[in-house]
Protein backbone atom coordinates (compact mmCIF):
# COMPACT_ATOMS: atom_id res chain seq x y z
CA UNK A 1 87.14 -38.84 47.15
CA UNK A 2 85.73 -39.75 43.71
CA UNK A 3 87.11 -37.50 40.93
CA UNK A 4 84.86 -37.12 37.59
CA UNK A 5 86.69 -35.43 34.77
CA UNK A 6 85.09 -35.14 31.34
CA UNK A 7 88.04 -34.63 28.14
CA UNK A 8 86.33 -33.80 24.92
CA UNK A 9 88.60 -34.18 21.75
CA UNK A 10 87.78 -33.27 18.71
CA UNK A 11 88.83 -34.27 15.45
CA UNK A 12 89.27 -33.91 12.18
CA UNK A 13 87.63 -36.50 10.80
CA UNK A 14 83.39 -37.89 10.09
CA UNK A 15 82.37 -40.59 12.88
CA UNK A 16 82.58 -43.29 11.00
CA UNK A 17 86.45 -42.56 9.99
CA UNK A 18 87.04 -42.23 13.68
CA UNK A 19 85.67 -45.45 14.03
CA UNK A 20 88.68 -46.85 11.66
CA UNK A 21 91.40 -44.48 13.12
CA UNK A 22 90.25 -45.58 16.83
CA UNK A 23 91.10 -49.44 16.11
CA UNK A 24 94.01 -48.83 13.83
CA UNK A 25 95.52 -46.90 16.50
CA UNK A 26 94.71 -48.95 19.06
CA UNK A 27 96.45 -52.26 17.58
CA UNK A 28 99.07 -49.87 16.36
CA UNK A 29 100.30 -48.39 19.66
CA UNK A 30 99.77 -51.94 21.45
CA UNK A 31 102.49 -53.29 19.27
CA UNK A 32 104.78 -50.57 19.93
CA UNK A 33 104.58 -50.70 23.86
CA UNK A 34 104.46 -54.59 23.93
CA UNK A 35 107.70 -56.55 24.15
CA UNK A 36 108.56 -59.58 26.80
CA UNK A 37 108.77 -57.58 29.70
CA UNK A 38 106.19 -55.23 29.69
CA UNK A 39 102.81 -54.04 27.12
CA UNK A 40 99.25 -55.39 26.86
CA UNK A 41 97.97 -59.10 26.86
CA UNK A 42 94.51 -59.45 24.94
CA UNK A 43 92.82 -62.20 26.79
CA UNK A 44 89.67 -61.96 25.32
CA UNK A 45 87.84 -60.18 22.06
CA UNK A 46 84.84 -61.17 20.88
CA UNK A 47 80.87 -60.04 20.02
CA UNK A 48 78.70 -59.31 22.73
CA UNK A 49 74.98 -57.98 23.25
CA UNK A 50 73.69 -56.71 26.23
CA UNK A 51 70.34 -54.16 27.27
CA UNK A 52 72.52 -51.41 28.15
CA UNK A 53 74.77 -51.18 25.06
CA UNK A 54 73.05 -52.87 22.18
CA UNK A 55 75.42 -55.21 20.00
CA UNK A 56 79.17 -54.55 19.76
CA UNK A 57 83.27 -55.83 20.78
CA UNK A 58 83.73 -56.83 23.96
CA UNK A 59 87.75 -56.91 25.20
CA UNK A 60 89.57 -58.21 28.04
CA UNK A 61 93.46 -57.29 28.37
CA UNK A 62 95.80 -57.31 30.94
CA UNK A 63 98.44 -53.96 30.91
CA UNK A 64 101.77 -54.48 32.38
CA UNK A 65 103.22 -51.06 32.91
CA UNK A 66 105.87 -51.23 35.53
CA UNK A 67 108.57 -48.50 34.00
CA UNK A 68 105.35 -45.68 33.94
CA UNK A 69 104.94 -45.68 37.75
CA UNK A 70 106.13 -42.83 39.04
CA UNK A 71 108.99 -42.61 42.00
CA UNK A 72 106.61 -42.13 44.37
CA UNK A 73 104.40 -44.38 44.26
CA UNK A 74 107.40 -46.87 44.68
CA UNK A 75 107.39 -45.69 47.87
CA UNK A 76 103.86 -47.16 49.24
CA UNK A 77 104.10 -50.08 46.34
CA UNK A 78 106.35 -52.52 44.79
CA UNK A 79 106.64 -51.63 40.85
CA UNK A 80 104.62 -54.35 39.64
CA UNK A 81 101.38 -52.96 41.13
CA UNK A 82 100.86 -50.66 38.26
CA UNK A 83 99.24 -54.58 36.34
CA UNK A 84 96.35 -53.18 35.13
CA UNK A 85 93.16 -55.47 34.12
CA UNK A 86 90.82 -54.26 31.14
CA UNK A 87 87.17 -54.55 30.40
CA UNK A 88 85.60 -52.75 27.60
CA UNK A 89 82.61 -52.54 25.76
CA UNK A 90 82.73 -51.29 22.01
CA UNK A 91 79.11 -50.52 20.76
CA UNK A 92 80.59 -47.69 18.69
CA UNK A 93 79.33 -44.78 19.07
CA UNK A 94 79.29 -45.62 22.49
CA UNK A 95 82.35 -47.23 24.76
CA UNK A 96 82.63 -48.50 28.45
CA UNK A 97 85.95 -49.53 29.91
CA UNK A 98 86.95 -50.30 33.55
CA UNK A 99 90.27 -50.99 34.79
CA UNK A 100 91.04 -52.26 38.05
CA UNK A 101 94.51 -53.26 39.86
CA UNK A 102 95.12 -56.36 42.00
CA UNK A 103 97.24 -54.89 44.08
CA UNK A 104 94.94 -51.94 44.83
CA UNK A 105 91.40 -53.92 45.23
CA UNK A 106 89.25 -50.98 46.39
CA UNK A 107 90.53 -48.80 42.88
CA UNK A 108 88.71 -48.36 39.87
CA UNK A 109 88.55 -46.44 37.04
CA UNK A 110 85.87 -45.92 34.03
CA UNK A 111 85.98 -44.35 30.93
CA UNK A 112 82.29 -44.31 29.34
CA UNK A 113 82.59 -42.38 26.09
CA UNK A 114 80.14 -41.11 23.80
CA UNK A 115 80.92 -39.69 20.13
CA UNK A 116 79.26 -37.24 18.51
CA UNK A 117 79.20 -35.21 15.21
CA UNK A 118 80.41 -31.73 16.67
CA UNK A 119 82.78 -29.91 17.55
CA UNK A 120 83.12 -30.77 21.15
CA UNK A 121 80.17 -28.12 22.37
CA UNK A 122 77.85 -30.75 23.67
CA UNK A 123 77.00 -29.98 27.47
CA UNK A 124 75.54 -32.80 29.01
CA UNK A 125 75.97 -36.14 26.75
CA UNK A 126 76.24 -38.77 29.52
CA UNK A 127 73.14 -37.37 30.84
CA UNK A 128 74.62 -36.71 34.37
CA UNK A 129 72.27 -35.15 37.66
CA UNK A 130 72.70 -32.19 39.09
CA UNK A 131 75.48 -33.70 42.04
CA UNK A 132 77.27 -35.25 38.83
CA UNK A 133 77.44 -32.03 36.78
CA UNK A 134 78.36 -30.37 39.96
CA UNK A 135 81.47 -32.39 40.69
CA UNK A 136 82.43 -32.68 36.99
CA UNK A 137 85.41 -30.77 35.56
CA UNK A 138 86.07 -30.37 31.81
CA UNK A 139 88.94 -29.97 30.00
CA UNK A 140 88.73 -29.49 25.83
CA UNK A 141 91.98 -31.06 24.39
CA UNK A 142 93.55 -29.97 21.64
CA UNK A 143 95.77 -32.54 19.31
CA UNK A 144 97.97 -29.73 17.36
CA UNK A 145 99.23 -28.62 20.93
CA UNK A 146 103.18 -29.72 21.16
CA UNK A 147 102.93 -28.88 25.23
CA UNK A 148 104.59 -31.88 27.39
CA UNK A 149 105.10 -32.76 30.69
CA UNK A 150 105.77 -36.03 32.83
CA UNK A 151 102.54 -38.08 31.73
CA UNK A 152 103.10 -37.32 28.01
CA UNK A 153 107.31 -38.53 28.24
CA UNK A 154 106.24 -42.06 29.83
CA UNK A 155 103.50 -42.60 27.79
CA UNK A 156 105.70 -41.67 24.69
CA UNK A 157 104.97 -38.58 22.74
CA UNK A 158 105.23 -38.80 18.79
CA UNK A 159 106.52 -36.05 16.52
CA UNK A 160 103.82 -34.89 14.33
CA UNK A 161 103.60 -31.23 14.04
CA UNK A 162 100.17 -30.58 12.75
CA UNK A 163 100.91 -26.73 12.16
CA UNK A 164 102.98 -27.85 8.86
CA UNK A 165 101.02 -31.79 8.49
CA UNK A 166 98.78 -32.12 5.76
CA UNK A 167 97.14 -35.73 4.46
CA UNK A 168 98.33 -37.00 1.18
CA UNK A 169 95.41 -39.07 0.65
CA UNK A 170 92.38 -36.72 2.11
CA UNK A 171 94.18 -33.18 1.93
CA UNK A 172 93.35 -32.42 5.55
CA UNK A 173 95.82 -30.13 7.62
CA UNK A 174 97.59 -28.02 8.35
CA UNK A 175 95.74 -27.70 12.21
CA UNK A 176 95.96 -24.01 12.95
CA UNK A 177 95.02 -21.93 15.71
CA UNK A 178 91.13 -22.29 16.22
CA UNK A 179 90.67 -25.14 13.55
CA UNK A 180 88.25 -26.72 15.47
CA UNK A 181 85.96 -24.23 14.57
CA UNK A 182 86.19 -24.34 10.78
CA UNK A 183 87.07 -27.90 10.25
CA UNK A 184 85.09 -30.02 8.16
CA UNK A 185 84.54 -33.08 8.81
CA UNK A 186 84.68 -32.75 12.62
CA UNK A 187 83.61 -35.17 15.66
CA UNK A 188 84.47 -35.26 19.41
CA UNK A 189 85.11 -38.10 21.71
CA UNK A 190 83.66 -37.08 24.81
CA UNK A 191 85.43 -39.12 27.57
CA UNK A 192 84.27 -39.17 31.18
CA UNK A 193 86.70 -41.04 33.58
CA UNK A 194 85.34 -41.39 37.00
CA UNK A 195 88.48 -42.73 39.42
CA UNK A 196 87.96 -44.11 42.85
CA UNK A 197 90.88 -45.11 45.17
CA UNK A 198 89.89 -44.57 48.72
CA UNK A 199 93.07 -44.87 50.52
CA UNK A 200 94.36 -43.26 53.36
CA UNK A 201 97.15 -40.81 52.79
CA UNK A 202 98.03 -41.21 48.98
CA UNK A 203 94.30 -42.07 47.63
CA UNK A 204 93.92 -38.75 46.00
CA UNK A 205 97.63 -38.22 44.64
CA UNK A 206 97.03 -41.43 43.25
CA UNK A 207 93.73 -40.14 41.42
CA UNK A 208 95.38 -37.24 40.27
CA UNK A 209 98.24 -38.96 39.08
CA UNK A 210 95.48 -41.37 37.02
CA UNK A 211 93.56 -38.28 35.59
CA UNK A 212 96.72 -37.00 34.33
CA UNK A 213 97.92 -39.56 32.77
CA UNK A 214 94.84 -40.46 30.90
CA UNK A 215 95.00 -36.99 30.08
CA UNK A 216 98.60 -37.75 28.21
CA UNK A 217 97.39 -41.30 26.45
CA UNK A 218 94.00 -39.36 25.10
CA UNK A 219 96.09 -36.43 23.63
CA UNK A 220 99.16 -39.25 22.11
CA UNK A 221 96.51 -41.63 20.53
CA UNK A 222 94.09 -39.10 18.76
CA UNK A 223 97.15 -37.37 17.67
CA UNK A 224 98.53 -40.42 16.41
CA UNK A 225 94.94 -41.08 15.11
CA UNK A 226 95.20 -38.07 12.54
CA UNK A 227 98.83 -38.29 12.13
CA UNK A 228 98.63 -41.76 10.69
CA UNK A 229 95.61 -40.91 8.76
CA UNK A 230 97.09 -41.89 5.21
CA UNK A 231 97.89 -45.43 6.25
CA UNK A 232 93.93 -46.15 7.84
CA UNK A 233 92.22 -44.39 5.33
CA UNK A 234 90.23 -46.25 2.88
CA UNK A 235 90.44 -49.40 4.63
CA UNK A 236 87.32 -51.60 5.65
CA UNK A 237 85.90 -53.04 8.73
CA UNK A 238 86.55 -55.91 7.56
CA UNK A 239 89.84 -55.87 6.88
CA UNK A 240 90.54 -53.88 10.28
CA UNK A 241 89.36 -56.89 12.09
CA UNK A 242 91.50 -58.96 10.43
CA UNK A 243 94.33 -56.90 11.14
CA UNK A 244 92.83 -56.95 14.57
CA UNK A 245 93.92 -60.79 14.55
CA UNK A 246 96.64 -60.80 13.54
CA UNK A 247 97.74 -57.51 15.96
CA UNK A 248 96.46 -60.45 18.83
CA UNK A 249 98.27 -62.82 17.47
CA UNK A 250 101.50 -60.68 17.34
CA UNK A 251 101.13 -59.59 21.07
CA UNK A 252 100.77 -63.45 22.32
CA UNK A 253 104.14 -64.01 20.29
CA UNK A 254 105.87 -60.90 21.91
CA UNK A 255 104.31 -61.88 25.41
CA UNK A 256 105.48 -65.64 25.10
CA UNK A 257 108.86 -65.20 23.92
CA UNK A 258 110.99 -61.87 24.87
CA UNK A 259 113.34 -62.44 21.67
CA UNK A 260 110.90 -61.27 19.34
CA UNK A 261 110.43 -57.78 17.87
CA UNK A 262 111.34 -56.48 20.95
CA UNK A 263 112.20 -53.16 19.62
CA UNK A 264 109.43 -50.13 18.61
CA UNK A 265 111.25 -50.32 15.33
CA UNK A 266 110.63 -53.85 14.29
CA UNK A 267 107.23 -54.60 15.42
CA UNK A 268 106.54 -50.67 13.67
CA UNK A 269 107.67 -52.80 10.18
CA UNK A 270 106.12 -55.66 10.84
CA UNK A 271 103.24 -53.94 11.48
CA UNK A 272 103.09 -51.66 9.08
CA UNK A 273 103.70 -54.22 6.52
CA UNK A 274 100.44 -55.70 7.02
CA UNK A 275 98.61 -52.43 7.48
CA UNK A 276 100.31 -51.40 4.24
CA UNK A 277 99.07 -55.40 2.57
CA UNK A 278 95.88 -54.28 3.62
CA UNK A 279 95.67 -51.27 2.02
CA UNK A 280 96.72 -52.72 -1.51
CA UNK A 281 93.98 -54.65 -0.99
CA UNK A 282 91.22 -51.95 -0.75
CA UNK A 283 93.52 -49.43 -3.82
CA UNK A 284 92.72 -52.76 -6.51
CA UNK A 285 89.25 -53.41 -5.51
């Protein structure tokens, strides 16, 4: 059975910084899951224009996430199903991704995501029918909550407590109990993932086990989107797609030869270091 599950999460930030945060974080968190074994590939990432989206980034990567698969699903798999293959579509302020499994041909999953300027009460913003809206569930999630559970501890959950946090550099924070309602800036990501994987017998525990765990990396990298607000702020498109190379660059190195930064620590410096180059950069011109 198909599951459709919309996650709106807001932020605290305009839609263009989002725009920023999103790629910072993304390159970010790639660096610290990557290391010989196991992490994400970029195979392709480059412009692309198409009717439906309009002109924008397209990506290819290939996810290798053996150690996140659950015990059971050892049990009706070998470990190295959980290879994930990535296509997505960046025409900010609209996103398409689908991911798809070798080992499981009939699965897929899509994430089409539109951003808007609110505060996450939008009803209908992918425009679905009435059988769509009918099947859809909704969950609001909230980035200051510290709550964990399976999905969050594989993923890796990070240590910002955004009841005490407050920017340096923009002054935002703390996050308090119904800050989404007087926060200024504010936008939402609205995220609909529809999963298929029509198999006998473990098809839907297998969806559910999907939906929650995109559940856990949505709530880790837009709280790691605020929380590492001070080092993307100010920076440029520009120089985030250069940092974008050289993030590609890094992951080929860590793919190709295990020895390398093989640690969260050292490819955190390394990094950062850049990041940090970058920054410079923007503060003396």
């Amino acid at each position: 059975m198909v599951q459709i599950k919309e996650f709106r999460i807001v932020m605290p930030m305009s839609l263009e910084e989002y725009q920023t945060a999103q790629m910072y974080m993304v390159m970010k968190m790639q660096q610290q899951s990557t290391n010989g074994a196991e992490g994400v590939e970029v195979l392709e990432n480059r412009p692309f224009q198409a009717d439906a989206f309009g002109k924008g980034q397209y990506t290819s990567k290939v996810y290798r996430l053996q150690s996140k698969a659950p015990a059971w699903l050892t049990t009706v798999a070998p470990k190295d199903a959980l290879v994930m293959q990535e296509e997505a579509w960046n025409a900010y302020p609209r996103c398409k991704t689908v991911i798809k499994c070798p080992y499981f041909t009939k699965f897929c999953l899509t994430i089409e995501t539109v951003h808007r300027a609110d505060n996450g009460t939008s009803e209908n913003v992918h425009f679905l029918n009435e059988e769509q809206l009918a099947a859809r569930q909704v969950e609001t999630i909230d980035i200051a909550s510290a709550a964990t559970d399976y999905w969050s501890y594989a993923i890796g959950s990070n240590t910002f407590d955004f009841s005490k946090f407050k920017s340096a550099k923009t002054g935002r924070g703390p996050l308090l109990d119904g800050w989404q309602d007087n926060c200024n800036p504010v936008m939402t990501a609205y995220k609909l993932v529809t999963v298929d994987a029509p198999y006998w017998g473990f098809g839907y525990r297998l969806e559910q086990a999907l939906l929650a765990g995109e559940r856990a990396l949505f709530m880790e990298s837009h709280r790691n989107c605020f929380g590492w607000i001070d080092e993307w702020f100010g920076m440029t498109m520009q120089q985030i797609r250069e940092l974008e190379q050289q993030g590609d660059c890094l992951l080929k190195e860590k793919i190709s030869k295990p020895i390398l930064l093989t640690n969260a620590e050292d490819c955190d410096q390394r990094f950062s270091h850049n990041s940090e180059r970058h920054v410079q950069q923007v503060v003396h011109t």
